[in-house]
N, C-alpha and C. Protein backbone atom coordinates (compact mmCIF):
# COMPACT_ATOMS: atom_id res chain seq x y z
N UNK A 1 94.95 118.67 124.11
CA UNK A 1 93.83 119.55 124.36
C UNK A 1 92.54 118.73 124.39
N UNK A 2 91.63 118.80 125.10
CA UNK A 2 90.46 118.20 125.66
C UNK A 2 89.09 119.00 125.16
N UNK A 3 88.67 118.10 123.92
CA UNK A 3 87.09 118.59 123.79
C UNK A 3 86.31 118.74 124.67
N UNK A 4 85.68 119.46 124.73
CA UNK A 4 84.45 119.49 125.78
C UNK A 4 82.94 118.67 125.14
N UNK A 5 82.53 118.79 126.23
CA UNK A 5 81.19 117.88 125.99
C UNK A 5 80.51 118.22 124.60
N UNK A 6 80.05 119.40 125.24
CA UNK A 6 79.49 120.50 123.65
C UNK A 6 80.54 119.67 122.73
N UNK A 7 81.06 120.31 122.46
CA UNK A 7 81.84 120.23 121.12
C UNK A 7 81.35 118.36 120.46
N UNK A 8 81.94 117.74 121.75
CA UNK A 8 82.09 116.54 121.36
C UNK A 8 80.66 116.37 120.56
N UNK A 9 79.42 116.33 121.10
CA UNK A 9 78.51 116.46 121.09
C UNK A 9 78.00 117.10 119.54
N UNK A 10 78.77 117.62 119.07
CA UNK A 10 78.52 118.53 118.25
C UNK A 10 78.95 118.09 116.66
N UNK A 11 80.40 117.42 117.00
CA UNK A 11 80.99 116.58 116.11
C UNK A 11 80.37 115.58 115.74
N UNK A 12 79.52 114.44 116.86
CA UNK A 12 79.04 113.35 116.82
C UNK A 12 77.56 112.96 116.25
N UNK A 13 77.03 114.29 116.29
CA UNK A 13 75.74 114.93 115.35
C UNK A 13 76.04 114.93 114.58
N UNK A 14 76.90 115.39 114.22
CA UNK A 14 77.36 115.98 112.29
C UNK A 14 77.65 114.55 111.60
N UNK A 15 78.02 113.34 112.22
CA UNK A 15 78.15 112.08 111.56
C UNK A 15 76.71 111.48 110.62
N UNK A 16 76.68 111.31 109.79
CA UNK A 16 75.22 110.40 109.45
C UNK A 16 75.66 109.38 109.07
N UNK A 17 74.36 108.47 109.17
CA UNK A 17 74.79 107.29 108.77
C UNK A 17 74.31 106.81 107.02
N UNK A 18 74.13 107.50 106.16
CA UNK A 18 73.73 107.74 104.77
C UNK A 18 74.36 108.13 103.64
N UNK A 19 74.69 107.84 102.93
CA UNK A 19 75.49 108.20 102.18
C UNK A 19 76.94 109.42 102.64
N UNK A 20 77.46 108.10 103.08
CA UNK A 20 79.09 107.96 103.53
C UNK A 20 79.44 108.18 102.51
N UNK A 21 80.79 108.73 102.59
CA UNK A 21 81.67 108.95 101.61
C UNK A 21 82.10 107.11 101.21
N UNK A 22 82.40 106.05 102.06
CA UNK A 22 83.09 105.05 101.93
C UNK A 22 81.59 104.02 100.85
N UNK A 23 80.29 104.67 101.30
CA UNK A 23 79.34 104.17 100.34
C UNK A 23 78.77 104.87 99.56
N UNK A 24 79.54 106.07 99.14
CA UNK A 24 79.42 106.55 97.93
C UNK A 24 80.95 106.11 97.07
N UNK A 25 81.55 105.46 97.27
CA UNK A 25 82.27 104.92 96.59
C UNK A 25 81.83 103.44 95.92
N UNK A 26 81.55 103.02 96.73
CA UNK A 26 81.09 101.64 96.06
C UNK A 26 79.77 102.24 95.30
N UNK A 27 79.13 102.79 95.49
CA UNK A 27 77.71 103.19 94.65
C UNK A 27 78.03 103.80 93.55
N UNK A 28 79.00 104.64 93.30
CA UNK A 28 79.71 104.96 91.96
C UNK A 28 80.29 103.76 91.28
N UNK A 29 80.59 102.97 91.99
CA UNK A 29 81.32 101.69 91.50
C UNK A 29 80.40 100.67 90.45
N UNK A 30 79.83 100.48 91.44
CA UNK A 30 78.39 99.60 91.20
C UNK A 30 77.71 100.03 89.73
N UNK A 31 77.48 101.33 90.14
CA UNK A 31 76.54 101.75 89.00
C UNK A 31 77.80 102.28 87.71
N UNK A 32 78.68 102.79 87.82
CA UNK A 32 79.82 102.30 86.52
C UNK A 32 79.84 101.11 86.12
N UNK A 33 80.03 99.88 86.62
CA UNK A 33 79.70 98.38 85.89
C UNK A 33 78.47 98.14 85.40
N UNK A 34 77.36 98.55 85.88
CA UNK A 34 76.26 98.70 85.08
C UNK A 34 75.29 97.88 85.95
N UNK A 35 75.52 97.79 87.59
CA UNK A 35 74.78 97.15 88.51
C UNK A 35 73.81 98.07 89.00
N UNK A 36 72.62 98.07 88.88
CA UNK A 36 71.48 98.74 89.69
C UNK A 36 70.65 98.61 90.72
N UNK A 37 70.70 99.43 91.34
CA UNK A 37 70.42 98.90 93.31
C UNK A 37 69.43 100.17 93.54
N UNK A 38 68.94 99.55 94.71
CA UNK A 38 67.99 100.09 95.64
C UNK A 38 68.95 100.87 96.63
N UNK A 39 68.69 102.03 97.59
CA UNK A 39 69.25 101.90 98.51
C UNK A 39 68.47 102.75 99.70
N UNK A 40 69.08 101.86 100.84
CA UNK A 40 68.35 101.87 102.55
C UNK A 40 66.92 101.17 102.16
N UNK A 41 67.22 99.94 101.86
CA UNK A 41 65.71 99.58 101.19
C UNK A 41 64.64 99.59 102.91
N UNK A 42 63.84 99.85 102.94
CA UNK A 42 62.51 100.57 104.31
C UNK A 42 62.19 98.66 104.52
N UNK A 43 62.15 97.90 103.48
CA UNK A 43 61.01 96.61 103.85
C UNK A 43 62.46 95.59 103.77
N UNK A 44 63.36 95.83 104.36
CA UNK A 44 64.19 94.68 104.75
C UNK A 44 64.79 95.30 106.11
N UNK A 45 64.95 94.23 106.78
CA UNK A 45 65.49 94.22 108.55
C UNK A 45 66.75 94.99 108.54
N UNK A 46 66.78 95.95 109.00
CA UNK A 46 68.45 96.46 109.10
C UNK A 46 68.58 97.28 107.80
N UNK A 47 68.25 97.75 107.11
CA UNK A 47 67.98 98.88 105.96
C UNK A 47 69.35 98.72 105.63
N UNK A 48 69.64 98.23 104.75
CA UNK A 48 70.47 97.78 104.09
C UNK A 48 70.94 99.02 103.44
N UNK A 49 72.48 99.29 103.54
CA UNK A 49 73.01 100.70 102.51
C UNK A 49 72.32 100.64 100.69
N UNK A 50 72.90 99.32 100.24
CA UNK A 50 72.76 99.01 98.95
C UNK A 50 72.27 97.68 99.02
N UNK A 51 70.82 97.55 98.03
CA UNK A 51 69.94 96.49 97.52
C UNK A 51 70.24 96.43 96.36
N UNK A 52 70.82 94.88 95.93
CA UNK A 52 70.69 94.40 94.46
C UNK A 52 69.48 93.43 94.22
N UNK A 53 68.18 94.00 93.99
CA UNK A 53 67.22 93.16 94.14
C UNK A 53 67.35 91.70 93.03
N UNK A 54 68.18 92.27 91.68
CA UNK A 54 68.09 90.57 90.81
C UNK A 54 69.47 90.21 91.28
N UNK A 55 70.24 89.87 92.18
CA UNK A 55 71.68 89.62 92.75
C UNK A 55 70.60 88.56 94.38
N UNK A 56 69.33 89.28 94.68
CA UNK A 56 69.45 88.97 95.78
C UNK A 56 70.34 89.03 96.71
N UNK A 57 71.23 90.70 96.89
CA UNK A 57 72.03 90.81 97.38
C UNK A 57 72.05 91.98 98.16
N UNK A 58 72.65 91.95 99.31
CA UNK A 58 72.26 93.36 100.29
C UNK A 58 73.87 93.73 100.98
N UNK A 59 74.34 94.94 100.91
CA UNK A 59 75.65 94.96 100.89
C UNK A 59 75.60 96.24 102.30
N UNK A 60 76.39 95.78 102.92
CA UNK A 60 76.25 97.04 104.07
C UNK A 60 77.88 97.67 104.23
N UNK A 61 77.73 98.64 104.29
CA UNK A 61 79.40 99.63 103.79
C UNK A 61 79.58 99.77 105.03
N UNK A 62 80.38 99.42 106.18
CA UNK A 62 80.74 99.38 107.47
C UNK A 62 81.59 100.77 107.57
N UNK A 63 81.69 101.72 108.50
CA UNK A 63 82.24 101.87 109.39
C UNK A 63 83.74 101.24 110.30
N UNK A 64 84.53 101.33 110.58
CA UNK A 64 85.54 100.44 111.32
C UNK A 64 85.15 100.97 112.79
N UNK A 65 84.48 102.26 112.92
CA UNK A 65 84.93 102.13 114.44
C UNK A 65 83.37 101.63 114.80
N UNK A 66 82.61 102.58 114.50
CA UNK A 66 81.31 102.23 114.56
C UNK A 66 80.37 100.70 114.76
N UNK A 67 81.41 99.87 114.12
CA UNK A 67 80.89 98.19 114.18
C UNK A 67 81.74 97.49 114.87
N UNK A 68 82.97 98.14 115.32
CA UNK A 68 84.31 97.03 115.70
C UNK A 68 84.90 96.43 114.85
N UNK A 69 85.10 96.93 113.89
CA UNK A 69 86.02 96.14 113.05
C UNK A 69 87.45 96.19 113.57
N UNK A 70 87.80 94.65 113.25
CA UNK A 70 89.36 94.31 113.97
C UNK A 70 90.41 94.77 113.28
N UNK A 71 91.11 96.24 113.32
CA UNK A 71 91.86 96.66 111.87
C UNK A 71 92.32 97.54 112.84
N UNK A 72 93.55 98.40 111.80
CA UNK A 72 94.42 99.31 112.20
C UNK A 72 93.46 100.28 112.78
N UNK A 73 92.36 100.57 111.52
CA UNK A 73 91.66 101.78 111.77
C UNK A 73 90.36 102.03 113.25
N UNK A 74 90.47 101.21 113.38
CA UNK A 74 89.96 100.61 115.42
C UNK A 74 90.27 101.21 115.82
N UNK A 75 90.09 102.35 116.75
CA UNK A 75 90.76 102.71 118.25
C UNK A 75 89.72 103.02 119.14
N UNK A 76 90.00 102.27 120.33
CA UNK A 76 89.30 102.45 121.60
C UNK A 76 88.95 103.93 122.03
N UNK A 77 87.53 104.40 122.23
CA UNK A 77 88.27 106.28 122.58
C UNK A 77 88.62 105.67 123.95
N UNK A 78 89.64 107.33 124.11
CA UNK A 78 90.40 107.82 125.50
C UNK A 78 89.20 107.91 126.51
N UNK A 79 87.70 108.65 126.46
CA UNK A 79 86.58 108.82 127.14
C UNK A 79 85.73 108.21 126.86
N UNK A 80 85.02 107.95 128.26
CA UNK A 80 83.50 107.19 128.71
C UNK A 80 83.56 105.84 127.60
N UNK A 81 84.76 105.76 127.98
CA UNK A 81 85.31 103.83 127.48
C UNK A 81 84.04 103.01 127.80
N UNK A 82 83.30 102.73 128.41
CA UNK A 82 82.21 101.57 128.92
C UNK A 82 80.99 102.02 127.85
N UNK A 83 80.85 103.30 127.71
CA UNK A 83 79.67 103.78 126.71
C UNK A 83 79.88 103.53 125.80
N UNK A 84 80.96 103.43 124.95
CA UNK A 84 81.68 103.21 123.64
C UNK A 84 81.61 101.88 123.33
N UNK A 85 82.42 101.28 124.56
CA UNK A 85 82.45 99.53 124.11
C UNK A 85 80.72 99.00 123.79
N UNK A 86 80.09 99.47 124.90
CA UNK A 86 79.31 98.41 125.30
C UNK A 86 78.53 99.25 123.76
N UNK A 87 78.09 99.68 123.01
CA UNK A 87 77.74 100.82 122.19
C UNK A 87 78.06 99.79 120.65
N UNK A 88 79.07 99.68 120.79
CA UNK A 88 79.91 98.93 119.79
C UNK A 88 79.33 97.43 119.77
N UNK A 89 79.84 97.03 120.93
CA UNK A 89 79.35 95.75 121.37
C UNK A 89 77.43 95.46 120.65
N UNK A 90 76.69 96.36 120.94
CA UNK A 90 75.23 95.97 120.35
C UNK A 90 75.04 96.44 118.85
N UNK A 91 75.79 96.95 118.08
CA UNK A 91 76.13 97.33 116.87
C UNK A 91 76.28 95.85 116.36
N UNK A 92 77.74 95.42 116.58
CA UNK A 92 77.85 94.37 115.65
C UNK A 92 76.70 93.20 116.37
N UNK A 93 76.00 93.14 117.86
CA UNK A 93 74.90 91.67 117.96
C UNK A 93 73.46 92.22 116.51
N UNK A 94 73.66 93.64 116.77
CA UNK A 94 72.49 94.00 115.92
C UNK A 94 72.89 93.41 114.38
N UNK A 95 74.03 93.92 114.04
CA UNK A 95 74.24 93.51 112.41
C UNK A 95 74.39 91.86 112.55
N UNK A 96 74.87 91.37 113.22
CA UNK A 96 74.69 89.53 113.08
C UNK A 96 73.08 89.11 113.14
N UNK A 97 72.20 89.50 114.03
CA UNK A 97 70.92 89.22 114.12
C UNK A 97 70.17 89.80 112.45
N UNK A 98 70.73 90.77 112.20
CA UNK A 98 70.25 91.37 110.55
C UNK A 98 70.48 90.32 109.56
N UNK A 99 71.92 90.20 109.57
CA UNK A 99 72.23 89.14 108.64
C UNK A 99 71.70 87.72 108.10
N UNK A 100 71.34 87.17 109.84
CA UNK A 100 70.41 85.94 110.14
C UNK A 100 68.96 85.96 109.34
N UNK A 101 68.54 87.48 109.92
CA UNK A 101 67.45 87.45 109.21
C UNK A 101 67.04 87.27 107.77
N UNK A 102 68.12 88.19 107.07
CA UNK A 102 68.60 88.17 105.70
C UNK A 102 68.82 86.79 104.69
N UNK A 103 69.12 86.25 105.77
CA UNK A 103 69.83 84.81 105.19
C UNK A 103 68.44 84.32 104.97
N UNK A 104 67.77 84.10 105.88
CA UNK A 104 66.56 83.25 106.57
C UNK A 104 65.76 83.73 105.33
N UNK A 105 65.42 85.06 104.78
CA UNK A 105 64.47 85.29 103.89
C UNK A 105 65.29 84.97 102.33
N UNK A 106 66.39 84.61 102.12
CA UNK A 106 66.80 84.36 101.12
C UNK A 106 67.83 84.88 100.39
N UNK A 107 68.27 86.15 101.28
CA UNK A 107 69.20 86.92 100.66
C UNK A 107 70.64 86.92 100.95
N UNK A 108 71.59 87.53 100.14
CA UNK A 108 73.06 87.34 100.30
C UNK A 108 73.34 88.20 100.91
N UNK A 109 74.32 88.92 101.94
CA UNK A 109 74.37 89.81 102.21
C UNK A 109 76.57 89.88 102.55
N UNK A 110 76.52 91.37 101.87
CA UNK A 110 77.88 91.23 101.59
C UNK A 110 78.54 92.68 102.84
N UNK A 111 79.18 92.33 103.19
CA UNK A 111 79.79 93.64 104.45
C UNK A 111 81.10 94.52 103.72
N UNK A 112 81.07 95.39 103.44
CA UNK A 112 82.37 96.06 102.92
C UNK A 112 82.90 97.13 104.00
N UNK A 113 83.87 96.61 104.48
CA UNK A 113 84.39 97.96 105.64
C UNK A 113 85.65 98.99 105.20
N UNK A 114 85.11 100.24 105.87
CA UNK A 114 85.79 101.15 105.24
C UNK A 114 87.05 100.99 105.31
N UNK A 115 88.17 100.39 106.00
CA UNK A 115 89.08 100.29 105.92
C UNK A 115 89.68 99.34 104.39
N UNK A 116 88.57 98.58 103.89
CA UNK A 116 88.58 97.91 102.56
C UNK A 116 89.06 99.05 101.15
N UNK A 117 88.54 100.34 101.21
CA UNK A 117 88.27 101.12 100.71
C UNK A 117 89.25 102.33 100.83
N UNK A 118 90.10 101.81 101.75
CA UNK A 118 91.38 102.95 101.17
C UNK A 118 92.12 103.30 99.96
N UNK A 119 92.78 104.28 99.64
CA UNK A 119 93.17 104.19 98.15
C UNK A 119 94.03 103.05 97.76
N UNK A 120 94.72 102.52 99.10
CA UNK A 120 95.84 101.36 98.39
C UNK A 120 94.99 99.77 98.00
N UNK A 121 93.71 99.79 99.03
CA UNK A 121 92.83 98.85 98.51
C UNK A 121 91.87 98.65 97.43
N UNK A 122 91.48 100.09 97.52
CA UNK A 122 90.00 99.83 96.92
C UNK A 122 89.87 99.13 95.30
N UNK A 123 90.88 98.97 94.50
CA UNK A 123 90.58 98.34 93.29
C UNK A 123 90.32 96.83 93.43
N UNK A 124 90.81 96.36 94.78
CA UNK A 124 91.12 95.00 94.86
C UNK A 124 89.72 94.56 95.43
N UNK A 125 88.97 95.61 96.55
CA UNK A 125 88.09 95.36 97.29
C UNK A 125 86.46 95.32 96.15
N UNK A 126 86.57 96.59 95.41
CA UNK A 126 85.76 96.45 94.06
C UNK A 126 85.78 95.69 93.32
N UNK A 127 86.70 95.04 92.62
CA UNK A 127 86.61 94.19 91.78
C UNK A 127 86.23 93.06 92.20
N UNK A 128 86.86 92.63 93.53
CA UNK A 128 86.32 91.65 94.22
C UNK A 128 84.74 91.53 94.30
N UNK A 129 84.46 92.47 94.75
CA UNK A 129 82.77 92.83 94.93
C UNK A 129 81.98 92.48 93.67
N UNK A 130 82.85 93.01 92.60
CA UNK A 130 82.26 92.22 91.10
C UNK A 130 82.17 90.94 91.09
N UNK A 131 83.06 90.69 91.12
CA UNK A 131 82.96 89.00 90.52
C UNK A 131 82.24 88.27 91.39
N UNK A 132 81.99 88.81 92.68
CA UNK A 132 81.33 88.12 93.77
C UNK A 132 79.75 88.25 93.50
N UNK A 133 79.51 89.89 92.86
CA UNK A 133 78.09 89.50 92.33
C UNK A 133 78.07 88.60 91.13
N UNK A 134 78.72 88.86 90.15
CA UNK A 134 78.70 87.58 88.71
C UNK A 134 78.63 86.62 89.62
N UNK A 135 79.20 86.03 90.09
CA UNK A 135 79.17 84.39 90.82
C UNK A 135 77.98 84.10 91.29
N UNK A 136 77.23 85.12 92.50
CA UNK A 136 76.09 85.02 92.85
C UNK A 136 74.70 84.68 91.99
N UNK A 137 74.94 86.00 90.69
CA UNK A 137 73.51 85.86 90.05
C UNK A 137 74.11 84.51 89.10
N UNK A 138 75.08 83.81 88.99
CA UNK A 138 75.32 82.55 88.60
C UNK A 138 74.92 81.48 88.87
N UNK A 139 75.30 81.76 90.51
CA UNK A 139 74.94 80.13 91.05
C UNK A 139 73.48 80.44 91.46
N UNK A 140 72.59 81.47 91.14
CA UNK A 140 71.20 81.69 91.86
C UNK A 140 70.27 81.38 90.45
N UNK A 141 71.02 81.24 89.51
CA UNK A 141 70.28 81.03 88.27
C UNK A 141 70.76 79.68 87.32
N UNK A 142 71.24 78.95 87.94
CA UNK A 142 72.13 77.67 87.35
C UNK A 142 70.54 76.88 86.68
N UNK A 143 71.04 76.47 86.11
CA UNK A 143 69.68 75.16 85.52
C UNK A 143 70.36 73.83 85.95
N UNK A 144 69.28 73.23 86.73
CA UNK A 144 69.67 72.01 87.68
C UNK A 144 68.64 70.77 87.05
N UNK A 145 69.17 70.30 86.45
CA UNK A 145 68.89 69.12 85.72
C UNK A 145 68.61 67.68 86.95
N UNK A 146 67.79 66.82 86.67
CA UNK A 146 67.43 65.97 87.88
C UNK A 146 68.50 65.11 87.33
N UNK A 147 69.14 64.52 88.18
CA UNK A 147 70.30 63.11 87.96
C UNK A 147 69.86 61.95 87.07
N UNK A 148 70.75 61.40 86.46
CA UNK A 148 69.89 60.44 85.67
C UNK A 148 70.51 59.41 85.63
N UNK A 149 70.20 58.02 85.81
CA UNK A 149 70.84 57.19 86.62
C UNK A 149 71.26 56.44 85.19
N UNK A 150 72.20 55.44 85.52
CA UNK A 150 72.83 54.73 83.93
C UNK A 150 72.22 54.02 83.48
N UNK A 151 70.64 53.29 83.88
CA UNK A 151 70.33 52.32 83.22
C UNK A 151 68.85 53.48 82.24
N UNK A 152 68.90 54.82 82.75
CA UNK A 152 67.99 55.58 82.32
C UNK A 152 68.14 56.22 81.33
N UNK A 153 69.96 56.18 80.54
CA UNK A 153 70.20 56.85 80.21
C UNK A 153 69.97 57.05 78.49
N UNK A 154 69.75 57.92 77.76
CA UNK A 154 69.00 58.13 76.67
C UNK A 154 70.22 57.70 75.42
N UNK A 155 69.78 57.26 74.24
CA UNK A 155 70.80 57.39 73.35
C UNK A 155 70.25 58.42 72.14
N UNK A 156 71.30 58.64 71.96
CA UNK A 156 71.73 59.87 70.84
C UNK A 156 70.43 59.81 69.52
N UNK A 157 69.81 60.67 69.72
CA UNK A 157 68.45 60.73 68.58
C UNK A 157 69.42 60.66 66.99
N UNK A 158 70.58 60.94 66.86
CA UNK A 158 71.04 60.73 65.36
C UNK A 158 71.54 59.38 65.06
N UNK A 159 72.07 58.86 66.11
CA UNK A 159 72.60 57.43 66.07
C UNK A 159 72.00 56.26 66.49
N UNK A 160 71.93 55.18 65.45
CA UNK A 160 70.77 54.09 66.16
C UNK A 160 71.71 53.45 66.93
N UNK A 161 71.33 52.57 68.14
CA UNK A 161 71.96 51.68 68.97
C UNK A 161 72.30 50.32 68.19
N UNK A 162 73.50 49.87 68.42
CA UNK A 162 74.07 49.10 67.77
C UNK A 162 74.44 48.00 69.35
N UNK A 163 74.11 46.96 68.71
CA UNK A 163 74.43 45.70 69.78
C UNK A 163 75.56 45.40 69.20
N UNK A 164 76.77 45.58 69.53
CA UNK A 164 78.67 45.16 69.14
C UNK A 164 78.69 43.41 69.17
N UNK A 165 77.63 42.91 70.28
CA UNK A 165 78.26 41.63 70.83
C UNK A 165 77.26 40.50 70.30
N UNK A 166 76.46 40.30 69.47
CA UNK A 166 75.91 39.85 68.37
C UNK A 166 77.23 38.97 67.40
């Protein structure tokens, strides 16, 4: 049976792009571990779903059909195939040009696609997402000591230096 325009039309309205069910999962997630975010932050390129501003981290909850993601959950539509592709096609140049930008100003930016987020995945895809922020605000906060070369090197304030070869 064949939707009609209307209809189609009608269905394709009713989509938003805002609090998805697939990013209201991770946002329950997030904020159960005790991570606190911004979200659709207005003053970053590409309005990011979820902002971890001390993570320096910007996480965008994908869609599979909507971005092209390469997965089961992909399918080409049956109609106005060229509107769709080419549709798709400036979706993901748009989210790579976002990312660039993202990078460029300093930030991490993490992609979670809904197909990540099925029930047989999602503990693996979350937890993952954890440890990936621990790691981040890790290596973004390391204390980096300047190198210190061997003839620079200090001796032990409790122990006096002893010449052995005397």
């Amino acid at each position: 049976m064949a939707i009609s325009t209307v209809n189609r039309h009608k269905i394709m309205a009713a989509i938003h792009s805002k609090g998805t069910k697939p990013e209201l999962i991770v946002r329950h997630y997030l904020f159960a571990e005790g991570f606190r975010y911004r979200l659709n932050s207005a003053r970053l390129p590409g309005h990011p779903d979820i902002v971890l501003r001390k993570y320096r981290t910007c996480i965008f909850v994908n869609g599979c059909f909507w971005h092209g993601h390469d997965c089961k959950e992909f399918r080409t539509p049956k109609h106005n195939i060229d509107f769709w592709l080419s549709k798709i096609k400036r979706n993901k140049q748009r989210d790579l040009i976002v990312q660039q930008q993202l990078a460029k100003m300093g930030w991490h930016c993490i992609t979670i696609w809904e197909c990540e987020l099925t029930k047989e995945n999602r503990e693996k895809t979350l937890t993952s997402l954890a440890f990936t922020l621990n790691h981040i605000f890790l290596a973004d906060h390391k204390i980096h000591y300047p190198p210190v070369e061997e003839d620079e090197r200090m001796d032990m304030a409790a122990e006096p230096t002893i010449d052995i070869m005397k």
